[in-house]
Protein backbone atom coordinates (compact mmCIF):
# COMPACT_ATOMS: atom_id res chain seq x y z
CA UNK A 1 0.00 0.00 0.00
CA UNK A 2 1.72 3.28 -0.84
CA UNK A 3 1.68 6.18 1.59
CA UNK A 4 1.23 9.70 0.33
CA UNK A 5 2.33 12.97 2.51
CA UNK A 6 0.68 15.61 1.19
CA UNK A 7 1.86 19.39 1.80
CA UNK A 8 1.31 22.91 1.30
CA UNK A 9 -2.10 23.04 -1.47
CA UNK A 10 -2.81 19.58 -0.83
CA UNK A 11 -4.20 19.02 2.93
CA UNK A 12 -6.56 16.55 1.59
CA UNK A 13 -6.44 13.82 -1.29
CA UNK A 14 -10.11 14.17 -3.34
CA UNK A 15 -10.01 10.83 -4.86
CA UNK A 16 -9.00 8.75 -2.09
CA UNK A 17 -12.37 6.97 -0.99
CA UNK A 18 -12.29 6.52 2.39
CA UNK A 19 -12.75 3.97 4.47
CA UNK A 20 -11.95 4.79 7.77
CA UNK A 21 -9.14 6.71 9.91
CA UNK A 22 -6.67 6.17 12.49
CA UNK A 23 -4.91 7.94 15.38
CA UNK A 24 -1.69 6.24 15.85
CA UNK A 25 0.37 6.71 19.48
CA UNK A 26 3.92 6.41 18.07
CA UNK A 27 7.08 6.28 20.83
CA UNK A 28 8.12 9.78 19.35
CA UNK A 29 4.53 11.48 20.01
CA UNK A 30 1.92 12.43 17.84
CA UNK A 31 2.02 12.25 14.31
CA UNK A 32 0.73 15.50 12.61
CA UNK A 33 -3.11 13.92 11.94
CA UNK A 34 -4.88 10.65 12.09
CA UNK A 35 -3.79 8.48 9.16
CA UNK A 36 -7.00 8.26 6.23
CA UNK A 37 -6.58 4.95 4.68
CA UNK A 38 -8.81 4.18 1.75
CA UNK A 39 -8.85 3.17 -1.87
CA UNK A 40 -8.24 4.98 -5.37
CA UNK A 41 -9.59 3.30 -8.25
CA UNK A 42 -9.68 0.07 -6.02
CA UNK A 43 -6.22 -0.35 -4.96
CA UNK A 44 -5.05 0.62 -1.24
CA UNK A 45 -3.82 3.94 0.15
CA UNK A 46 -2.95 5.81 2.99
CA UNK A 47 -2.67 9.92 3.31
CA UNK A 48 -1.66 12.09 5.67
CA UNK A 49 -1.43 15.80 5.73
CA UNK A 50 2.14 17.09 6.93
CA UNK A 51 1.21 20.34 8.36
CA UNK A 52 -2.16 18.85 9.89
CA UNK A 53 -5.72 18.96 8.85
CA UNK A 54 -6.17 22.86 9.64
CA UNK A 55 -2.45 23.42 8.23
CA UNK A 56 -1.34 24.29 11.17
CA UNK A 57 1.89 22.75 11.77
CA UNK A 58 4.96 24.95 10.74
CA UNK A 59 7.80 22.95 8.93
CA UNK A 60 10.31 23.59 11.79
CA UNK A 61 7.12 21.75 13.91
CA UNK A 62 6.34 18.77 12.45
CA UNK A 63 7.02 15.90 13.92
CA UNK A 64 8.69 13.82 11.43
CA UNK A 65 9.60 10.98 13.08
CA UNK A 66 6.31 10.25 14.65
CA UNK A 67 4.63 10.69 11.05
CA UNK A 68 6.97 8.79 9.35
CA UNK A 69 6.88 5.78 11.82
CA UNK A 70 3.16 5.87 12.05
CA UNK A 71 3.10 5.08 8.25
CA UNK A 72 6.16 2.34 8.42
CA UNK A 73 3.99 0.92 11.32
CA UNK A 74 1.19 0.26 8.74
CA UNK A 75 3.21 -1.16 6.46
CA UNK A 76 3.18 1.31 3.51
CA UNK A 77 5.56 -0.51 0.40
CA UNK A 78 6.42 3.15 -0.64
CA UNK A 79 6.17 7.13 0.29
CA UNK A 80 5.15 9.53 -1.85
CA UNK A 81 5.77 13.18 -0.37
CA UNK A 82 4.05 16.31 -2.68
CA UNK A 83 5.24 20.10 -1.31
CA UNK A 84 5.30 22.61 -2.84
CA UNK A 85 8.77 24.70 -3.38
CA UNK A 86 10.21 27.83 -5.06
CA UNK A 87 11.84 27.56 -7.95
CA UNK A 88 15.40 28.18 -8.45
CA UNK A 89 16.58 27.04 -11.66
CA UNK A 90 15.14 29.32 -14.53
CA UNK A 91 13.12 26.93 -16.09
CA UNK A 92 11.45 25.55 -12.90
CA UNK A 93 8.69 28.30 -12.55
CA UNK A 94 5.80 28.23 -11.39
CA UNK A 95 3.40 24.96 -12.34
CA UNK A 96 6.42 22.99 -13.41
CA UNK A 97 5.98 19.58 -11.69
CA UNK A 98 9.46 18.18 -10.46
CA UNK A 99 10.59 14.63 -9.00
CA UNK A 100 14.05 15.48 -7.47
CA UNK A 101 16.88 13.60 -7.20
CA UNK A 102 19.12 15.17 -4.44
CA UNK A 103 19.11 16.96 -1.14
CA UNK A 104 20.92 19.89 0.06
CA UNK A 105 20.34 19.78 4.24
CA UNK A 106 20.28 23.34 5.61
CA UNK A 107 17.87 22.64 8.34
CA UNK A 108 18.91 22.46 11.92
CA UNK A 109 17.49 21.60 15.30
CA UNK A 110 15.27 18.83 14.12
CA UNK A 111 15.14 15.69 14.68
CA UNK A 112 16.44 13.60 12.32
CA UNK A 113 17.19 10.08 12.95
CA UNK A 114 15.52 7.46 15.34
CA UNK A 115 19.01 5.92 16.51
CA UNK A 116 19.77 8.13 18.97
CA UNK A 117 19.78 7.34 23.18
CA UNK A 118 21.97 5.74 25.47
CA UNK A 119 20.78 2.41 24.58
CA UNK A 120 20.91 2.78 20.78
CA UNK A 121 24.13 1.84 18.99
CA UNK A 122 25.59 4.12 16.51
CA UNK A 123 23.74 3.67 13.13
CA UNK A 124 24.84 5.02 9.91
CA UNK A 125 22.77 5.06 7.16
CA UNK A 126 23.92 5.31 3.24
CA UNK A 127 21.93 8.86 1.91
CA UNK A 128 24.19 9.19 -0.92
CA UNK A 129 21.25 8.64 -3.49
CA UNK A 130 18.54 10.29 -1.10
CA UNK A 131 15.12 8.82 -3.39
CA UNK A 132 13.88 5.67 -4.61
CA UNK A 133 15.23 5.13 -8.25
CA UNK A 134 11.79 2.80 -8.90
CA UNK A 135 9.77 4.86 -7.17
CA UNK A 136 10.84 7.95 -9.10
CA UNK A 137 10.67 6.16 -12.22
CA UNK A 138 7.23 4.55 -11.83
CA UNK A 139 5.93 8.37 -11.05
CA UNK A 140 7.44 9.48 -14.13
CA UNK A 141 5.38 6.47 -16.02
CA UNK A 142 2.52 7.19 -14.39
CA UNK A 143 2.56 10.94 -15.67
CA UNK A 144 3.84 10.28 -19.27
CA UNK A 145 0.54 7.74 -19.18
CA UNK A 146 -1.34 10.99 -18.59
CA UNK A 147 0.62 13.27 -21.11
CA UNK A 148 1.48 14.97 -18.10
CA UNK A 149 5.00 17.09 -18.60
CA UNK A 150 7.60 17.01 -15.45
CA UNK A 151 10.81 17.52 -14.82
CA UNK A 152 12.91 14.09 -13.63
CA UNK A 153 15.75 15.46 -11.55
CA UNK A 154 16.73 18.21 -9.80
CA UNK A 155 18.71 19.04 -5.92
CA UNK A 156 16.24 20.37 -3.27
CA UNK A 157 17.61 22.58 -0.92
CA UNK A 158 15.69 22.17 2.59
CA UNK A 159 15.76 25.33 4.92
CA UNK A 160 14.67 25.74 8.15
CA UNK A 161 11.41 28.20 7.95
CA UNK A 162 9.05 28.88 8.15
CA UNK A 163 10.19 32.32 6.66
CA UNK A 164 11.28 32.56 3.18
CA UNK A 165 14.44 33.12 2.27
CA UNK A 166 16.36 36.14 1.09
CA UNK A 167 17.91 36.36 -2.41
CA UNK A 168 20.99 36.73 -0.84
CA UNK A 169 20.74 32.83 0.54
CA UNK A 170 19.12 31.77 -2.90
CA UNK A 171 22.08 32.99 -4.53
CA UNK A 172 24.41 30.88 -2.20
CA UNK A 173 22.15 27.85 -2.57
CA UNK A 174 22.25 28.14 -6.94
CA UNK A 175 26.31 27.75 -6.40
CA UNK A 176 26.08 24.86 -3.67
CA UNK A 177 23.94 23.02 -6.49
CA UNK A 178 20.14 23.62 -5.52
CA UNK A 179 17.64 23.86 -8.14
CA UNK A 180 14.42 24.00 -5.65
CA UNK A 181 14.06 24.58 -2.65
CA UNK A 182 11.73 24.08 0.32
CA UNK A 183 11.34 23.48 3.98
CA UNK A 184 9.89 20.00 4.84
CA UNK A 185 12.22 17.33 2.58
CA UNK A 186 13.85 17.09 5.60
CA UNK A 187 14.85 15.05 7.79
CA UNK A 188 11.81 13.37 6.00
CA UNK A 189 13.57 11.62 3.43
CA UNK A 190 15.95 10.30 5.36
CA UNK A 191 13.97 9.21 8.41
CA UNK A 192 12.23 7.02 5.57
CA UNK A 193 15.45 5.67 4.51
CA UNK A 194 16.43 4.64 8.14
CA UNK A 195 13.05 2.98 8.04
CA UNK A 196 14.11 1.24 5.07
CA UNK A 197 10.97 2.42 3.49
CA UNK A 198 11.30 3.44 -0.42
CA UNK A 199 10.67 7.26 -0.89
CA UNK A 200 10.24 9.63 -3.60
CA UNK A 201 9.01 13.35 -3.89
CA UNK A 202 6.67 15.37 -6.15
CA UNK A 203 7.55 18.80 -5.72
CA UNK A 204 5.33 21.53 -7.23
CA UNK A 205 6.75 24.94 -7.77
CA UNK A 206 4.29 27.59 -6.21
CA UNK A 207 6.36 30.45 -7.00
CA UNK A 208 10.07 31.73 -8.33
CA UNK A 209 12.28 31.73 -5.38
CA UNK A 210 13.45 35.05 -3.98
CA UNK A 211 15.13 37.28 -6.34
CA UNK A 212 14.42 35.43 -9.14
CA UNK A 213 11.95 35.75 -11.82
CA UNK A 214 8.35 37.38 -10.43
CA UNK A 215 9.71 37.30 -7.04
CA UNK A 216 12.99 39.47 -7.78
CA UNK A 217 11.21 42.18 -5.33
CA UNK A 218 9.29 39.91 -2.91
CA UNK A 219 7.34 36.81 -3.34
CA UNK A 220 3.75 37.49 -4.99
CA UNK A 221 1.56 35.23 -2.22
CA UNK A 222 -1.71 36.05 -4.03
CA UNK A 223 -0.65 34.51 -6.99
CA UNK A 224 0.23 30.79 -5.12
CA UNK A 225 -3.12 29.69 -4.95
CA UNK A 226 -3.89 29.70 -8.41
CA UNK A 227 -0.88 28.01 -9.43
CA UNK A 228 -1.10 25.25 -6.49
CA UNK A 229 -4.80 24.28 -7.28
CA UNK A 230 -3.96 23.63 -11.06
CA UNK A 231 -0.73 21.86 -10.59
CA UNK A 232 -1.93 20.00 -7.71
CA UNK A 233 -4.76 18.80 -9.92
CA UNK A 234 -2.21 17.10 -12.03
CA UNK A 235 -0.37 15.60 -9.48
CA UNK A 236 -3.47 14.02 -7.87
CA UNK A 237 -4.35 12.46 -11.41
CA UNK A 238 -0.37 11.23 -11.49
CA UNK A 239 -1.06 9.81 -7.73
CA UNK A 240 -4.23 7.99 -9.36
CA UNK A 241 -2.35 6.58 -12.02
CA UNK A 242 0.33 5.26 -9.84
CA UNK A 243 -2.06 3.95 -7.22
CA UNK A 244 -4.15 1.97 -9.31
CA UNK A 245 -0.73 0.62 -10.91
CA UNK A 246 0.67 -1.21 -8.28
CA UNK A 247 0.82 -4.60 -7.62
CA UNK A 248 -1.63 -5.97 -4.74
């Protein structure tokens, strides 16, 4: 049964009929909602919203490890996580739909791995390819089923938030490598990967990121909305398409 996170524009998955949901206690607290388990075009699924049903939850809040073992707990073969991001590179604006392959870390203070404690021996976990290679490449099938254009690869820079960032710190992150960047890919990705639970990102770009583009004198906030509720309509159809795909 895959697992998807949804983010910023989608709180709720439309075509998941629902059959019933679940708080889970985890040992690291409460995970940001109750899991909504379900079925899209008859095939199994699980959602839960990152930044809780009200969006409510800042990035620097969630509690990642908590979500992400609630969801390993019931089993999910694969997580898909959808945010939404600003968009670096000059042709990721807004609308473009992008399933990155790499992870710059600029977050701090989170939590970020469950080996940790006096009792817990000293586990090191390969990140050096940060997504699921199948998973990535059965989203990309999925959307080329659909006609649906993306863009396969890219490095998402995670910051802190929940403010935005200034151009200044875009500027550094274009020569470290970034192409997107956002605030919830991790420790996400690679709380999954200590899980040994195959994940993979869709990351829709809401907006140019500071300096850049539209947003060279301040992000445009008023214009998000629009672009999230169309691109987020294609990435539910691409989460159909994979969903109904998979092997029971």
């Amino acid at each position: 049964m895959l697992a998807i996170i949804g983010g910023s524009g989608l709180t709720t998955l439309s075509n998941l009929d629902v059959s019933h949901r679940e708080v889970v206690r985890t040992p690291f607290g409460e995970p940001s909602g109750a899991l909504v388990f379900g079925e899209i075009c008859g095939k199994p699924a699980m959602f839960l919203p990152r930044h809780g049903y009200g969006h409510t939850i800042a990035p620097h809040m969630v509690n990642y490890r908590a979500n992400l073992w609630a969801i390993h707990h019931h089993k999910a073969t694969g997580i898909i996580s959808v945010a939404s991001v600003g968009g670096i590179r000059e042709d990721m604006g807004p609308g473009e739909i992008v399933i990155p392959n790499q992870i710059i870390d600029y977050t701090w203070g989170r939590k970020s791995t469950y080996f940790e404690g006096v009792d817990s021996p000293v586990t090191h976990v390969d990140f050096t390819e940060p997504y699921d290679a199948k998973l990535r490449q059965r989203i990309q099938d999925a959307a080329a089923s659909l006609n649906i254009p993306i863009k396969l690869g890219g490095v998402y820079a995670a910051t802190q938030g929940p403010r935005l960032e200034t151009a200044a710190e875009i500027n550094r992150m274009e020569r470290d490598g970034a192409d997107l960047v956002g605030m919830t890919g991790m420790p996400e990705a690679v709380l999954a990967r200590e899980l040994n639970t195959p994940y993979a990102a869709i990351n829709v770009v809401a907006n140019h990121a500071a300096g850049r583009g539209s947003s060279a004198n301040g992000i445009r906030f008023e214009s998000l909305e629009v672009v999230l509720h169309e691109a987020m309509g294609k990435v539910r159809g691409i989460i159909e398409r994979l969903v109904s795909s998979q092997e029971m």
